[in-house]
N, C-alpha and C. Protein backbone atom coordinates (compact mmCIF):
# COMPACT_ATOMS: atom_id res chain seq x y z
N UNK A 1 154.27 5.72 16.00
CA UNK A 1 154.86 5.10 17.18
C UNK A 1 154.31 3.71 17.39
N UNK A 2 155.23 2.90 18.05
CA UNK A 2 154.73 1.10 18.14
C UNK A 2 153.81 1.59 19.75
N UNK A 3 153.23 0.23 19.92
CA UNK A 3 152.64 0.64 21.40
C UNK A 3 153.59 0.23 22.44
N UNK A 4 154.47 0.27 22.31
CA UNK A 4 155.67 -0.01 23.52
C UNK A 4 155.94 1.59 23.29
N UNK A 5 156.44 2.10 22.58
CA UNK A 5 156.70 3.11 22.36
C UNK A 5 155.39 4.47 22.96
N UNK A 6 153.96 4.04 22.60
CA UNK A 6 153.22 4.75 23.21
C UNK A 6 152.82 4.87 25.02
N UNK A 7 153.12 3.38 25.45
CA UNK A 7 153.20 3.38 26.84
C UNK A 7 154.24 3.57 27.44
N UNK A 8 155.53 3.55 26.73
CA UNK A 8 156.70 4.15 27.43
C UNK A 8 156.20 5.62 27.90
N UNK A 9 155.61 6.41 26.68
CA UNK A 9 155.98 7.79 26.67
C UNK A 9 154.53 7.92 27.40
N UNK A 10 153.58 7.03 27.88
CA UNK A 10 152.58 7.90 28.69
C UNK A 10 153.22 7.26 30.29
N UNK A 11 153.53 6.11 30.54
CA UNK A 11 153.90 5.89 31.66
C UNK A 11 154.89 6.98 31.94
N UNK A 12 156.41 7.77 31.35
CA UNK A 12 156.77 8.53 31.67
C UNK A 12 156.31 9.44 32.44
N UNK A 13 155.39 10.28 31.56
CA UNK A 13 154.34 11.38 31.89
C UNK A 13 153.61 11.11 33.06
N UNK A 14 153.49 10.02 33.32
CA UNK A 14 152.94 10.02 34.79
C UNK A 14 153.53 9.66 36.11
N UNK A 15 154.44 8.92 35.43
CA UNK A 15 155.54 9.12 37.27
C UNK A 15 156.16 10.57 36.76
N UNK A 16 156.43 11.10 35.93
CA UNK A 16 156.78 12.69 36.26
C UNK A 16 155.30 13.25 36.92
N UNK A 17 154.36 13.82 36.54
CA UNK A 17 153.30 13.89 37.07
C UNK A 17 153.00 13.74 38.79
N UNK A 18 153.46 12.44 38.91
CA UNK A 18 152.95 11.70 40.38
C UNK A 18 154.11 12.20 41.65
N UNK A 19 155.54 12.07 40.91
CA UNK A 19 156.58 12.29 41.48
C UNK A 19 156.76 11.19 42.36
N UNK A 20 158.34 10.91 43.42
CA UNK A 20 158.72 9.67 43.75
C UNK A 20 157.93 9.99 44.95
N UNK A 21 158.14 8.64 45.30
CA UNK A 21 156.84 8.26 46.61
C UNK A 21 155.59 7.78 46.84
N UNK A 22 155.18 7.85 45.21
CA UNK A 22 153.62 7.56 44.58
C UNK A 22 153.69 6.43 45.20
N UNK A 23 152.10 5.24 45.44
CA UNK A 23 152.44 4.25 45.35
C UNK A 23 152.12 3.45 44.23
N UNK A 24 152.57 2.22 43.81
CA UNK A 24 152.35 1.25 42.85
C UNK A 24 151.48 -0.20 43.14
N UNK A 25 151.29 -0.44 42.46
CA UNK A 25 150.86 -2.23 42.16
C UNK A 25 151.88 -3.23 42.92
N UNK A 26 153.17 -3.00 42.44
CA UNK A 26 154.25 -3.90 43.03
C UNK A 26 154.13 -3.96 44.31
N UNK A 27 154.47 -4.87 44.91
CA UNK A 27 154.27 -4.77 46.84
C UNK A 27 155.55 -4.53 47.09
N UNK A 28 155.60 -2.93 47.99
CA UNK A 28 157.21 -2.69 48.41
C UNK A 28 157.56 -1.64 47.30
N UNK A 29 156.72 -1.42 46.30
CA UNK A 29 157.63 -0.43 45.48
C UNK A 29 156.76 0.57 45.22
N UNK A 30 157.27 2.07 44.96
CA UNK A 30 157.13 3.36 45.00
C UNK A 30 157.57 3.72 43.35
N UNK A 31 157.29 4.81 42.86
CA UNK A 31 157.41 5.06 41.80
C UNK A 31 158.67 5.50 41.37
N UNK A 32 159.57 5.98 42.46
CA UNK A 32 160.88 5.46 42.32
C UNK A 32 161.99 4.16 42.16
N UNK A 33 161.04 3.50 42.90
CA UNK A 33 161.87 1.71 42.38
C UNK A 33 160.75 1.25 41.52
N UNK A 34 159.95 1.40 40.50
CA UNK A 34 159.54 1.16 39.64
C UNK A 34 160.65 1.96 38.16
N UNK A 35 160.50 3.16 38.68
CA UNK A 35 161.45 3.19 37.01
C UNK A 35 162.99 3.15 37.42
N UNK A 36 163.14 2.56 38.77
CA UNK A 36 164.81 2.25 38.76
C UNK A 36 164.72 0.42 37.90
N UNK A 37 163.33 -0.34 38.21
CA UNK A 37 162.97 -1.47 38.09
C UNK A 37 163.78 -1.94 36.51
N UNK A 38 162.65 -0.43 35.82
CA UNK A 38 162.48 -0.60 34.55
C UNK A 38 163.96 -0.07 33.90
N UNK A 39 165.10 0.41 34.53
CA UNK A 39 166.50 1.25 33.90
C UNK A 39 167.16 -0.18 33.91
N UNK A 40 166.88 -0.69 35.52
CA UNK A 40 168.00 -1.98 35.40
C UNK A 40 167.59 -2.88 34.58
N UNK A 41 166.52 -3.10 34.13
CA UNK A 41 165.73 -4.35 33.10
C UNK A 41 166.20 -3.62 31.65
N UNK A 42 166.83 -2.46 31.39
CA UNK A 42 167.33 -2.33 30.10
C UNK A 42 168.89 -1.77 30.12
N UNK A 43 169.05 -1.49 30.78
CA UNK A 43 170.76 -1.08 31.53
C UNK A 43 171.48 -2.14 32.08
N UNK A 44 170.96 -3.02 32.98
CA UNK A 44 171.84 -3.52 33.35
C UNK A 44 171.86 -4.76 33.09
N UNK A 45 172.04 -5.35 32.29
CA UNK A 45 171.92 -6.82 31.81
C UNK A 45 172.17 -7.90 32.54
N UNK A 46 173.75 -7.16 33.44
CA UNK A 46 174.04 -8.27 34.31
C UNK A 46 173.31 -8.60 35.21
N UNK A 47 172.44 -7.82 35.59
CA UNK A 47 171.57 -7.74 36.81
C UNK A 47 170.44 -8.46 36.12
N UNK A 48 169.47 -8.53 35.50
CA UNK A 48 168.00 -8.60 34.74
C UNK A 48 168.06 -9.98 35.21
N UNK A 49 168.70 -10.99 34.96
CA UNK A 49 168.30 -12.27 35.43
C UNK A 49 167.93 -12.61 36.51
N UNK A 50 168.15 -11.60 37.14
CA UNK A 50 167.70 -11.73 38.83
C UNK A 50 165.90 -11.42 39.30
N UNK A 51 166.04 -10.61 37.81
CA UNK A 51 164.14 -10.61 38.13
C UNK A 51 163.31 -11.79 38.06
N UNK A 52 163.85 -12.45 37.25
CA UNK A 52 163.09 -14.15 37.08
C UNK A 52 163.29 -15.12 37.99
N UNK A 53 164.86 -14.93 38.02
CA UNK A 53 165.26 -16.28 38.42
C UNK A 53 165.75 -15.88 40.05
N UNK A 54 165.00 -16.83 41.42
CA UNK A 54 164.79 -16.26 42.80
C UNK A 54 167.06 -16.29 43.02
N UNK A 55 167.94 -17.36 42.69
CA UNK A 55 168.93 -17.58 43.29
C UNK A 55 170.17 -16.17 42.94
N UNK A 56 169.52 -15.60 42.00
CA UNK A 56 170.09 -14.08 41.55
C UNK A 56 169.34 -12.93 42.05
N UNK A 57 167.95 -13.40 42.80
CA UNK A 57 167.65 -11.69 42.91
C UNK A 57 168.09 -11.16 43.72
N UNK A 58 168.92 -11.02 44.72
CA UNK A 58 169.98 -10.79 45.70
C UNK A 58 170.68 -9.51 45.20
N UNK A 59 171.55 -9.85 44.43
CA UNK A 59 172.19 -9.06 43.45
C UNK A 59 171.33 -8.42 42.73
N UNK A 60 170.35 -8.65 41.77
CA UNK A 60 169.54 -7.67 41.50
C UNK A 60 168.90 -6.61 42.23
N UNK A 61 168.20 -6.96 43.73
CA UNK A 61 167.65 -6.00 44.50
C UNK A 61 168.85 -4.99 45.11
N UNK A 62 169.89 -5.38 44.96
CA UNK A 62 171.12 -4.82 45.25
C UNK A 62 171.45 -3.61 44.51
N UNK A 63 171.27 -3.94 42.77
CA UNK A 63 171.76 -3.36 41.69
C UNK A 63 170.75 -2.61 41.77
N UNK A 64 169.43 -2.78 41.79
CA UNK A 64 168.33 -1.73 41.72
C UNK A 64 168.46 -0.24 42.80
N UNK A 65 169.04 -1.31 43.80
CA UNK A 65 169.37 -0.13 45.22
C UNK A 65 169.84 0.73 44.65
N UNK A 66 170.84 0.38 44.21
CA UNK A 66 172.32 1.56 43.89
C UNK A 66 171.72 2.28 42.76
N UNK A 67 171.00 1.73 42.21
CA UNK A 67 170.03 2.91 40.73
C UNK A 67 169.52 3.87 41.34
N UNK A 68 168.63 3.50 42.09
CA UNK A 68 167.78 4.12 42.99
C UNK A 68 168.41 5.79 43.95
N UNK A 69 169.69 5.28 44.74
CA UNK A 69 170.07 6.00 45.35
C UNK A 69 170.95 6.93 44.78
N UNK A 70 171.34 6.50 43.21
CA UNK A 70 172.50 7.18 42.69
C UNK A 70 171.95 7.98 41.38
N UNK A 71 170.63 7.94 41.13
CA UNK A 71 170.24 8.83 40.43
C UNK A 71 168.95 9.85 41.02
N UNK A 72 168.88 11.23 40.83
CA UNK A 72 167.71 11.68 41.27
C UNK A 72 166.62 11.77 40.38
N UNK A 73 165.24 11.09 41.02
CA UNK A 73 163.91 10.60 40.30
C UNK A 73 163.56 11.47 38.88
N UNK A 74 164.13 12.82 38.52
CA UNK A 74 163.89 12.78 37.14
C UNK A 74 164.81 12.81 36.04
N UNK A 75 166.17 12.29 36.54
CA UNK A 75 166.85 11.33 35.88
C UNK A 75 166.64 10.06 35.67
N UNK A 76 165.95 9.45 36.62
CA UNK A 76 165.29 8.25 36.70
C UNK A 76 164.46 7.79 35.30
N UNK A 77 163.33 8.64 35.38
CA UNK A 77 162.38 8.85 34.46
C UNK A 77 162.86 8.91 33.16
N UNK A 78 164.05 10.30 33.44
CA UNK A 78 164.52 10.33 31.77
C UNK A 78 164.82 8.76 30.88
N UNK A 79 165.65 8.42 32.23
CA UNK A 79 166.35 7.06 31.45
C UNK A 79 165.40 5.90 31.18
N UNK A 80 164.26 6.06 31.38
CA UNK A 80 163.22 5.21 31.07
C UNK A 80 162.64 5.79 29.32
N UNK A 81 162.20 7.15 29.83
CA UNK A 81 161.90 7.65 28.78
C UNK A 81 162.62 7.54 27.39
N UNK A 82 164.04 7.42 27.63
CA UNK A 82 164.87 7.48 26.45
C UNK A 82 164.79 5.90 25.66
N UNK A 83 164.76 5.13 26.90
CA UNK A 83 164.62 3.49 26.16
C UNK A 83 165.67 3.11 26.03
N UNK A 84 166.02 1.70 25.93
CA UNK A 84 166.63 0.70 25.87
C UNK A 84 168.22 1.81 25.02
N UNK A 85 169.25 1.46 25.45
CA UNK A 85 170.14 2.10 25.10
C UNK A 85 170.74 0.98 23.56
N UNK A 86 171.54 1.60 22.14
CA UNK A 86 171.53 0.88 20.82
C UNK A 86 172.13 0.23 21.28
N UNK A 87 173.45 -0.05 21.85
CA UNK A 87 174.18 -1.02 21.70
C UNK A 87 173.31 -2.60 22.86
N UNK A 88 172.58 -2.44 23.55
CA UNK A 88 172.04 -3.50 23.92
C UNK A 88 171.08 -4.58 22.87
N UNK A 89 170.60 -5.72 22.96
CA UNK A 89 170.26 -6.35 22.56
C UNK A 89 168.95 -5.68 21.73
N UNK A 90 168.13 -4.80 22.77
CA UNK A 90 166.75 -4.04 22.27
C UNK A 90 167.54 -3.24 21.70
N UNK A 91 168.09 -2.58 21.25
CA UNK A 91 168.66 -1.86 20.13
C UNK A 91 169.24 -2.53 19.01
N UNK A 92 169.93 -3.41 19.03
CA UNK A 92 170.51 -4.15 18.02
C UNK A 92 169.70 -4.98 17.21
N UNK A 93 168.34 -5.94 17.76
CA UNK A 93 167.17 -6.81 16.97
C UNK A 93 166.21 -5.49 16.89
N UNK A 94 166.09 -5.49 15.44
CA UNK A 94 165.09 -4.83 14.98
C UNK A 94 163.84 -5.18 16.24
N UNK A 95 162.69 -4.61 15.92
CA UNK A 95 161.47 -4.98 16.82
C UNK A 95 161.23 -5.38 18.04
N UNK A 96 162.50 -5.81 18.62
CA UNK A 96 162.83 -6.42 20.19
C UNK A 96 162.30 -5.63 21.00
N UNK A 97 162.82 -4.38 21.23
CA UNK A 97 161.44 -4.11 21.45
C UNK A 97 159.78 -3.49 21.80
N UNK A 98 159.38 -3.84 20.33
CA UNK A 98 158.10 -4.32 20.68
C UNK A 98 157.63 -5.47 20.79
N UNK A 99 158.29 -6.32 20.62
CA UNK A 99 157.83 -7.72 20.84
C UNK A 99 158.01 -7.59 22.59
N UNK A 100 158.78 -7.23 23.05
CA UNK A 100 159.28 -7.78 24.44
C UNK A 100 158.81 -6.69 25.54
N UNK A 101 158.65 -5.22 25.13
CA UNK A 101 158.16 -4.53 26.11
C UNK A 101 156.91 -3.60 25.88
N UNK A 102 156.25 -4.59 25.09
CA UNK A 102 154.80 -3.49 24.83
C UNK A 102 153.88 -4.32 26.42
N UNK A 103 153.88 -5.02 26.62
CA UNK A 103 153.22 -5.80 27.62
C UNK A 103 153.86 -5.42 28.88
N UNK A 104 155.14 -5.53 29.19
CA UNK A 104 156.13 -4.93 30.28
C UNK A 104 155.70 -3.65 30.90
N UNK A 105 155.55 -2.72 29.58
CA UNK A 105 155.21 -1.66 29.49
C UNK A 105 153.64 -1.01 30.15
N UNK A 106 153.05 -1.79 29.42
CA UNK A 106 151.78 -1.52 29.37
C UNK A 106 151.34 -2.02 31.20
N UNK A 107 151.70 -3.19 31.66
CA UNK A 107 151.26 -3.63 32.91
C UNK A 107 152.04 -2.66 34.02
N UNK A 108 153.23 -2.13 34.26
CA UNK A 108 153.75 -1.14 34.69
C UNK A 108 152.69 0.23 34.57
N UNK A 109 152.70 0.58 33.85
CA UNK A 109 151.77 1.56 33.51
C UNK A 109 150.61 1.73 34.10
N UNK A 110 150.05 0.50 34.12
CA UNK A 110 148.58 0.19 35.01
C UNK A 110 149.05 0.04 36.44
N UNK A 111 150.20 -0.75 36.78
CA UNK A 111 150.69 -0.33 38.14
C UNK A 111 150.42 0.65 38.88
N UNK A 112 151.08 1.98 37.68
CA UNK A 112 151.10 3.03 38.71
C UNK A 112 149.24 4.01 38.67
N UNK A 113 149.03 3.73 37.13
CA UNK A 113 147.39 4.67 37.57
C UNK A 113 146.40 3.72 38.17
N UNK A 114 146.69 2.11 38.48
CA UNK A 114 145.49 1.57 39.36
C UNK A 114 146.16 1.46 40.81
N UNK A 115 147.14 1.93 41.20
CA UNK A 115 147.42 2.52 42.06
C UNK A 115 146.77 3.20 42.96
N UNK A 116 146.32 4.14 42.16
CA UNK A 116 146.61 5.72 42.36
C UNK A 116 144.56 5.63 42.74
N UNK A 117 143.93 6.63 43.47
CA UNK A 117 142.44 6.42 43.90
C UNK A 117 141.85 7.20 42.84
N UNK A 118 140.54 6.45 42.25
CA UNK A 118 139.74 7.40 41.39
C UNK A 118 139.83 6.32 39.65
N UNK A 119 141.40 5.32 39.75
CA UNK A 119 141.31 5.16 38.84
C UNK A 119 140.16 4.36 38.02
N UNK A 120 140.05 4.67 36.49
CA UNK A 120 138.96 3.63 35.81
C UNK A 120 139.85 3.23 34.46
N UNK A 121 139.02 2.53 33.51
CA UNK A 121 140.22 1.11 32.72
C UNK A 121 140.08 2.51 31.70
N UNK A 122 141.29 2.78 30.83
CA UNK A 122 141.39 3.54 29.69
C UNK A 122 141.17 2.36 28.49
N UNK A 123 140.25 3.08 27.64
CA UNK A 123 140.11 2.73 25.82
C UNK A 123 141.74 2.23 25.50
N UNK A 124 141.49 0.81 25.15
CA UNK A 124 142.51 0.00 24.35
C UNK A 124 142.55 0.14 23.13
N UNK A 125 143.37 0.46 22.26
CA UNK A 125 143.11 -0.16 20.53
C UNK A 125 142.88 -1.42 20.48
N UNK A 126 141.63 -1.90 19.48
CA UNK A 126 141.36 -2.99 19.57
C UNK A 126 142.81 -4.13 19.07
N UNK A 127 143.34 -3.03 17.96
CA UNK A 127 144.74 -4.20 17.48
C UNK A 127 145.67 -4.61 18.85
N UNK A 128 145.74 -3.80 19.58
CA UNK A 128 146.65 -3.74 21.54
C UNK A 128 145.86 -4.79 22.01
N UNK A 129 145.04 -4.96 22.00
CA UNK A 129 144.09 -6.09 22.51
C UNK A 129 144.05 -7.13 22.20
N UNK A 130 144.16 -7.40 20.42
CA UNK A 130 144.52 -8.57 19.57
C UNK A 130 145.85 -8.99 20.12
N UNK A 131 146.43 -8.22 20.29
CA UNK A 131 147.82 -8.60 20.60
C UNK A 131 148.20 -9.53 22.10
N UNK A 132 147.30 -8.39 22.78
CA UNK A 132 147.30 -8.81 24.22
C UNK A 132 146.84 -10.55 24.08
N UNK A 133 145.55 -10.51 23.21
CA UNK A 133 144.88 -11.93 23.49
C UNK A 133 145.85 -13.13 22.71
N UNK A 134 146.61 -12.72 22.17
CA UNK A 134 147.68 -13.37 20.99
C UNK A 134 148.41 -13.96 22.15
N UNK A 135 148.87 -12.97 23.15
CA UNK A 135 150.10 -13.44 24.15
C UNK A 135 149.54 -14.36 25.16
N UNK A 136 148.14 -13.87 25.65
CA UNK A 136 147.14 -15.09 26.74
C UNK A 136 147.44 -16.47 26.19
N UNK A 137 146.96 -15.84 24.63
CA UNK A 137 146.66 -17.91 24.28
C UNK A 137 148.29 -19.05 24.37
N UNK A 138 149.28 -18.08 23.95
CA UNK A 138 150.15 -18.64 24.32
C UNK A 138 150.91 -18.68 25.35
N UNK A 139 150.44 -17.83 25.98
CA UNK A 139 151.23 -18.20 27.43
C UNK A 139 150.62 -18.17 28.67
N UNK A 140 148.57 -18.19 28.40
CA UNK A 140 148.33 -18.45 30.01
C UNK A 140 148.72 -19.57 30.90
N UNK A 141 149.18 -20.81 30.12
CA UNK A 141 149.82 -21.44 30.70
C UNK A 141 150.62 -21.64 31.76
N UNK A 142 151.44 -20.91 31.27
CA UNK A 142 152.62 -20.41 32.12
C UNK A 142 153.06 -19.11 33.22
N UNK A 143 151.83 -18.44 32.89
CA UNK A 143 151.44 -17.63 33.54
C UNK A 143 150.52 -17.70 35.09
N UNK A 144 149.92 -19.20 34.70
CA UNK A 144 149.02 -19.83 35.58
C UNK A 144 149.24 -20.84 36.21
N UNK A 145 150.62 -20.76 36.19
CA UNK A 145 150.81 -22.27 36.60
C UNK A 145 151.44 -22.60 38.54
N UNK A 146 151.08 -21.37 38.82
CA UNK A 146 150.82 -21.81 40.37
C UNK A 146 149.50 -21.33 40.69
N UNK A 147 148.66 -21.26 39.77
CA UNK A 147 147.08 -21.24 40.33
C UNK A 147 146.91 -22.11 41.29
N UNK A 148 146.06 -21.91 42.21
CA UNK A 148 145.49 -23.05 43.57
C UNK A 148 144.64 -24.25 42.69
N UNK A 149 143.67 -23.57 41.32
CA UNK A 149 142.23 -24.23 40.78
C UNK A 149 142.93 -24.18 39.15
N UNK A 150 142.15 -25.24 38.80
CA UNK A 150 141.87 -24.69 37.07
C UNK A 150 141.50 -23.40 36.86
N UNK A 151 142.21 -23.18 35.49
CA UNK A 151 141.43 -21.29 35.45
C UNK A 151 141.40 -21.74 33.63
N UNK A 152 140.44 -21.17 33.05
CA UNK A 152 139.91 -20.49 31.61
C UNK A 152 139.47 -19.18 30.94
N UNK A 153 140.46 -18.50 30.70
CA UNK A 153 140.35 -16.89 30.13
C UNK A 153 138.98 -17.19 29.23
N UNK A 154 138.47 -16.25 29.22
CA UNK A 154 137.21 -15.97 28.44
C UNK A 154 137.44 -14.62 27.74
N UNK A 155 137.08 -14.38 26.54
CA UNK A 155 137.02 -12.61 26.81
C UNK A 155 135.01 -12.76 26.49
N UNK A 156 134.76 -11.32 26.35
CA UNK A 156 133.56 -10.50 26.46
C UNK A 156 132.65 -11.69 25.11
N UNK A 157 133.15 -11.63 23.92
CA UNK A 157 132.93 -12.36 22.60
C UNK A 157 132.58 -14.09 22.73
N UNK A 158 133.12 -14.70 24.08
CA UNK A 158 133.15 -16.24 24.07
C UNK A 158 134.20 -16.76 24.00
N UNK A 159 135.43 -16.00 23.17
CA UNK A 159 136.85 -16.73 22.77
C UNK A 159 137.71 -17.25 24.20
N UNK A 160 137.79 -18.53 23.93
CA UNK A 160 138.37 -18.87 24.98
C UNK A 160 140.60 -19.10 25.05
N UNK A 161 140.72 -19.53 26.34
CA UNK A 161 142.03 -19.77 26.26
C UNK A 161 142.49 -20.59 27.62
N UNK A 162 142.64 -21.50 27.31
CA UNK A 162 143.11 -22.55 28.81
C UNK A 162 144.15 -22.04 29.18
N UNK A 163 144.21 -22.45 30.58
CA UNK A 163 145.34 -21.39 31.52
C UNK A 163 145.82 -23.17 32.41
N UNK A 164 145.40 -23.14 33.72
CA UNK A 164 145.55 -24.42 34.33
C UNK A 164 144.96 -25.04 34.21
N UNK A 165 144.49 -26.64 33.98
CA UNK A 165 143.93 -27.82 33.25
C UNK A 165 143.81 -28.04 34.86
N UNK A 166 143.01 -27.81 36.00
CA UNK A 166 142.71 -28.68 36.90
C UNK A 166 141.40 -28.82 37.60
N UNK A 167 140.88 -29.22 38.40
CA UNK A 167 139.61 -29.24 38.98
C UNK A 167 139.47 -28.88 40.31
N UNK A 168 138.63 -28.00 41.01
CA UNK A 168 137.67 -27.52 40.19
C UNK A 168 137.84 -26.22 39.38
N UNK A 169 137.28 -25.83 38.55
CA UNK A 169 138.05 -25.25 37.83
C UNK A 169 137.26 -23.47 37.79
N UNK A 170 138.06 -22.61 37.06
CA UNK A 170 137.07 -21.37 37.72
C UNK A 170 137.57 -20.37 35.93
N UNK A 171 136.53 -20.20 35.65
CA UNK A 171 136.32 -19.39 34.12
C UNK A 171 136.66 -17.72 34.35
N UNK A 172 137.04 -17.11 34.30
CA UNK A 172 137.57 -15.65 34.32
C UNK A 172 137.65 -15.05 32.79
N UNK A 173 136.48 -14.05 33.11
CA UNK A 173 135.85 -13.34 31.84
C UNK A 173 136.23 -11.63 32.45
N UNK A 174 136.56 -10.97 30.82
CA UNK A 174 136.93 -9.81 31.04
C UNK A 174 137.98 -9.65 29.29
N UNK A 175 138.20 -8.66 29.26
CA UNK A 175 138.67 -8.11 28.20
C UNK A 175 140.09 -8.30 28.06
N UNK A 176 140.79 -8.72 26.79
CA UNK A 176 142.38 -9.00 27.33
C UNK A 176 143.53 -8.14 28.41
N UNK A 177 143.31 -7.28 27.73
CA UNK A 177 143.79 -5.74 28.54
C UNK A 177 143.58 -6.21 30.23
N UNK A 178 142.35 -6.59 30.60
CA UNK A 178 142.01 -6.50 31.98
C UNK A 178 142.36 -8.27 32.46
N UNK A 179 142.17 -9.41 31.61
CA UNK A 179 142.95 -10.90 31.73
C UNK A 179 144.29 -10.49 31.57
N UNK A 180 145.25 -9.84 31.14
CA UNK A 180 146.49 -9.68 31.11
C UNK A 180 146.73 -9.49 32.71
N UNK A 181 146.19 -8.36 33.22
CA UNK A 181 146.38 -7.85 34.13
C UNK A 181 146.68 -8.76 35.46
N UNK A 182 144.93 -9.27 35.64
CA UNK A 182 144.69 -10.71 36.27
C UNK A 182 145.84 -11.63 36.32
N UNK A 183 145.88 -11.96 34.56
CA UNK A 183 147.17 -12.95 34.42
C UNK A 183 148.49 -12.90 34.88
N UNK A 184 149.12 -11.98 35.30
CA UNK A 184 149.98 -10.96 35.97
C UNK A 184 150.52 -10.88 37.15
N UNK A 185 149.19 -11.55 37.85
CA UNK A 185 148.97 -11.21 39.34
C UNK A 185 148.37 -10.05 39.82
N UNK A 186 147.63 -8.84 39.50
CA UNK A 186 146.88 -8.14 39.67
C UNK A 186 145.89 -8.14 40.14
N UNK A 187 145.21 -9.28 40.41
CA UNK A 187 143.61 -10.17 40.21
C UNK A 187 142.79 -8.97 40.90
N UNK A 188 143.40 -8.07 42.45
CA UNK A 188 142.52 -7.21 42.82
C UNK A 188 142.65 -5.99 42.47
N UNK A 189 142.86 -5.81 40.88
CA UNK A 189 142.30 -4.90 40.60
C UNK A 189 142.50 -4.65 38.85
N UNK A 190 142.19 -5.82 38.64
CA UNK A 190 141.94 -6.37 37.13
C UNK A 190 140.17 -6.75 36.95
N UNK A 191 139.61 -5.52 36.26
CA UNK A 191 138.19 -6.14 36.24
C UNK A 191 137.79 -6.84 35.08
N UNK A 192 137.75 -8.33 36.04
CA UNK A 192 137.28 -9.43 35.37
C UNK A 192 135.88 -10.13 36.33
N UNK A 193 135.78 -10.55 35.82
CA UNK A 193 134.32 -11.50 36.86
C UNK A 193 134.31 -12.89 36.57
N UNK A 194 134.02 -14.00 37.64
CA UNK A 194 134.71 -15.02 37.44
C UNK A 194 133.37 -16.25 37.88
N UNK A 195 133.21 -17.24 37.09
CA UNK A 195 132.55 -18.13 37.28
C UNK A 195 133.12 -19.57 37.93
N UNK A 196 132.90 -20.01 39.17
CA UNK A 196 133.01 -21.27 39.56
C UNK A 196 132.42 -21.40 41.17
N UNK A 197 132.99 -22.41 41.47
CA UNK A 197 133.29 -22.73 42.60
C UNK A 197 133.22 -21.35 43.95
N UNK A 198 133.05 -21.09 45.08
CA UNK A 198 133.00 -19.62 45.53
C UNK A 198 134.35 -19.95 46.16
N UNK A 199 134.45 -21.45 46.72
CA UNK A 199 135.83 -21.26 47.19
C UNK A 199 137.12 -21.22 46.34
N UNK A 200 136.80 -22.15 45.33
CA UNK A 200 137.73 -22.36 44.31
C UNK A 200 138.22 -20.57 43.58
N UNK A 201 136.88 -20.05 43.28
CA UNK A 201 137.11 -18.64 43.12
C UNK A 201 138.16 -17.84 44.12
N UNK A 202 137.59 -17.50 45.90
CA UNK A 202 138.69 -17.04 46.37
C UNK A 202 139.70 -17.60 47.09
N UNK A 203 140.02 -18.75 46.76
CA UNK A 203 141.41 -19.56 46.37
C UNK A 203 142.58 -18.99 45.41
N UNK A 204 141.64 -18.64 43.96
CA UNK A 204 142.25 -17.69 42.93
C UNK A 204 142.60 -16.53 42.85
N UNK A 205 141.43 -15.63 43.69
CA UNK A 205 141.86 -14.47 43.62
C UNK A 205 142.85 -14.05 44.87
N UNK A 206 143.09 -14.74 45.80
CA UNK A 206 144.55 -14.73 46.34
C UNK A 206 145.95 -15.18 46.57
N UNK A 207 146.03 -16.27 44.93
CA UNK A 207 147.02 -16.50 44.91
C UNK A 207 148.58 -15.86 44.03
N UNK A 208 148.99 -16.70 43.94
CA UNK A 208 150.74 -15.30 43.46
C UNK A 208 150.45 -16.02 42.20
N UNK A 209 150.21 -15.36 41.22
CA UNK A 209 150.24 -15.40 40.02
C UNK A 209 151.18 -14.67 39.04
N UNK A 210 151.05 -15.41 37.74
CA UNK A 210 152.33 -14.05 37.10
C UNK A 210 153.71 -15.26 36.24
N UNK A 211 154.37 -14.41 35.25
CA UNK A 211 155.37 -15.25 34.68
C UNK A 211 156.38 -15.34 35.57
C-alpha cells in the first residue's frame, strides 16, 4: 500500500470508531463535515475550487451541506474509504494520488486523533518523513506566507528550510511530520519548539497559517 493509501484506511477506522459528532482540528467541523470535506474534494470537482479559492467557497460550503445531510455518516466514511472514484482525474494519472493526497490525508488524520484528549505523536516511517521534508522545502514558502515574523523550519538533525524571509525572525524546530502540521496551521498542537523573539514567537503561534 502507498501512504495515502495507508492513512486513508487508518483515518477511516477512526471516524468509524469515533462516530459523527467527534470533534476535529478544523474550526466548525465535526467528523461528519470532515469526511463530507474529504467526498466533495474527490466527488465533486465542481465544487473543490471553492476550498482554495475564498470567491467560490459559497457554493462549496453549500455543496458540502447537501453531502452532509444527504448521506448517513457511515456512508460517509465508506465513500472516503473507497477513494477517489476511476473516472476522475485521481483515477485516470497514475500516482495522482499519492502525490496529491498522502499529505491531505495524513493532516486530516491528525485532525481528528489530536483532537480527540489523551492524544500523543504516532511513529512515522522515516521515508513519510523524507517525503514530508521534500514538500516543506518546497513549499514552506507558500505555506508561510501570511506569517506575522520570519519563520525557518529546522528539523531535530540541523536541516534547514526557509519559510518567510522577514525580521524578526523566529526558527521552529521539530520533526517534519510535526513542521507539516505547524505548517498547516495547527501550530497549537504541532509539537515543535521555537526560537526567537517572545513576541515575535506569539505573534506566530496565533496566526492563520496554511496553503
Amino acid at each position: 500500500m502507498t501512504h495515502a493509501q495507508t492513512e486513508r484506511a487508518a483515518l477511516c477506522d477512526l471516524l468509524d470508531r469515533l462516530g459523527p459528532g467527534a470533534p476535529t482540528l478544523c474550526e466548525g467541523w465535526s467528523t461528519e463535515d470532515l469526511a463530507a470535506h474529504l467526498v466533495l474534494r474527490e466527488r465533486r470537482l465542481d465544487a473543490a475550487p471553492g476550498i482554495a479559492l475564498p470567491f467560490l467557497a459559497g457554493y462549496t460550503a453549500s455543496v458540502q451541506d447537501r453531502i452532509t445531510r444527504s448521506h448517513p455518516y457511515p456512508e460517509l466514511v465508506g465513500l472516503v474509504r473507497h477513494g477517489p472514484p476511476r473516472w476522475t482525474l485521481y483515477g485516470l494519472v497514475p500516482r495522482l494520488d499519492q502525490i496529491v493526497n498522502t499529505i491531505e490525508l495524513f493532516v486530516h488524520h491528525e485532525d481528528v486523533r489530536r483532537a480527540q484528549a489523551g492524544w500523543e505523536p504516532r511513529v512515522i516511517p522515516r521515508d513519510l518523513q523524507e517525503a514530508f521534508w521534500s514538500r516543506l522545502r518546497g513549499g514552506a514558502r507558500l505555506f508561510l506566507r501570511k506569517a506575522p515574523v520570519g519563520v525557518v523550519l529546522r528539523r531535530p538533525d540541523g536541516a534547514k528550510a526557509a519559510g518567510r524571509m522577514a525580521e524578526p525572525a523566529v526558527v521552529v524546530t521539530g520533526e517534519p511530520s510535526e513542521l507539516l502540521m505547524f505548517a498547516f496551521g495547527r501550530q497549537e498542537h504541532a509539537r515543535v519548539t521555537y526560537d526567537g523573539d517572545a513576541a515575535a514567537v506569539a505573534r506566530l503561534q496565533e496566526a492563520r497559517l496554511g496553503p
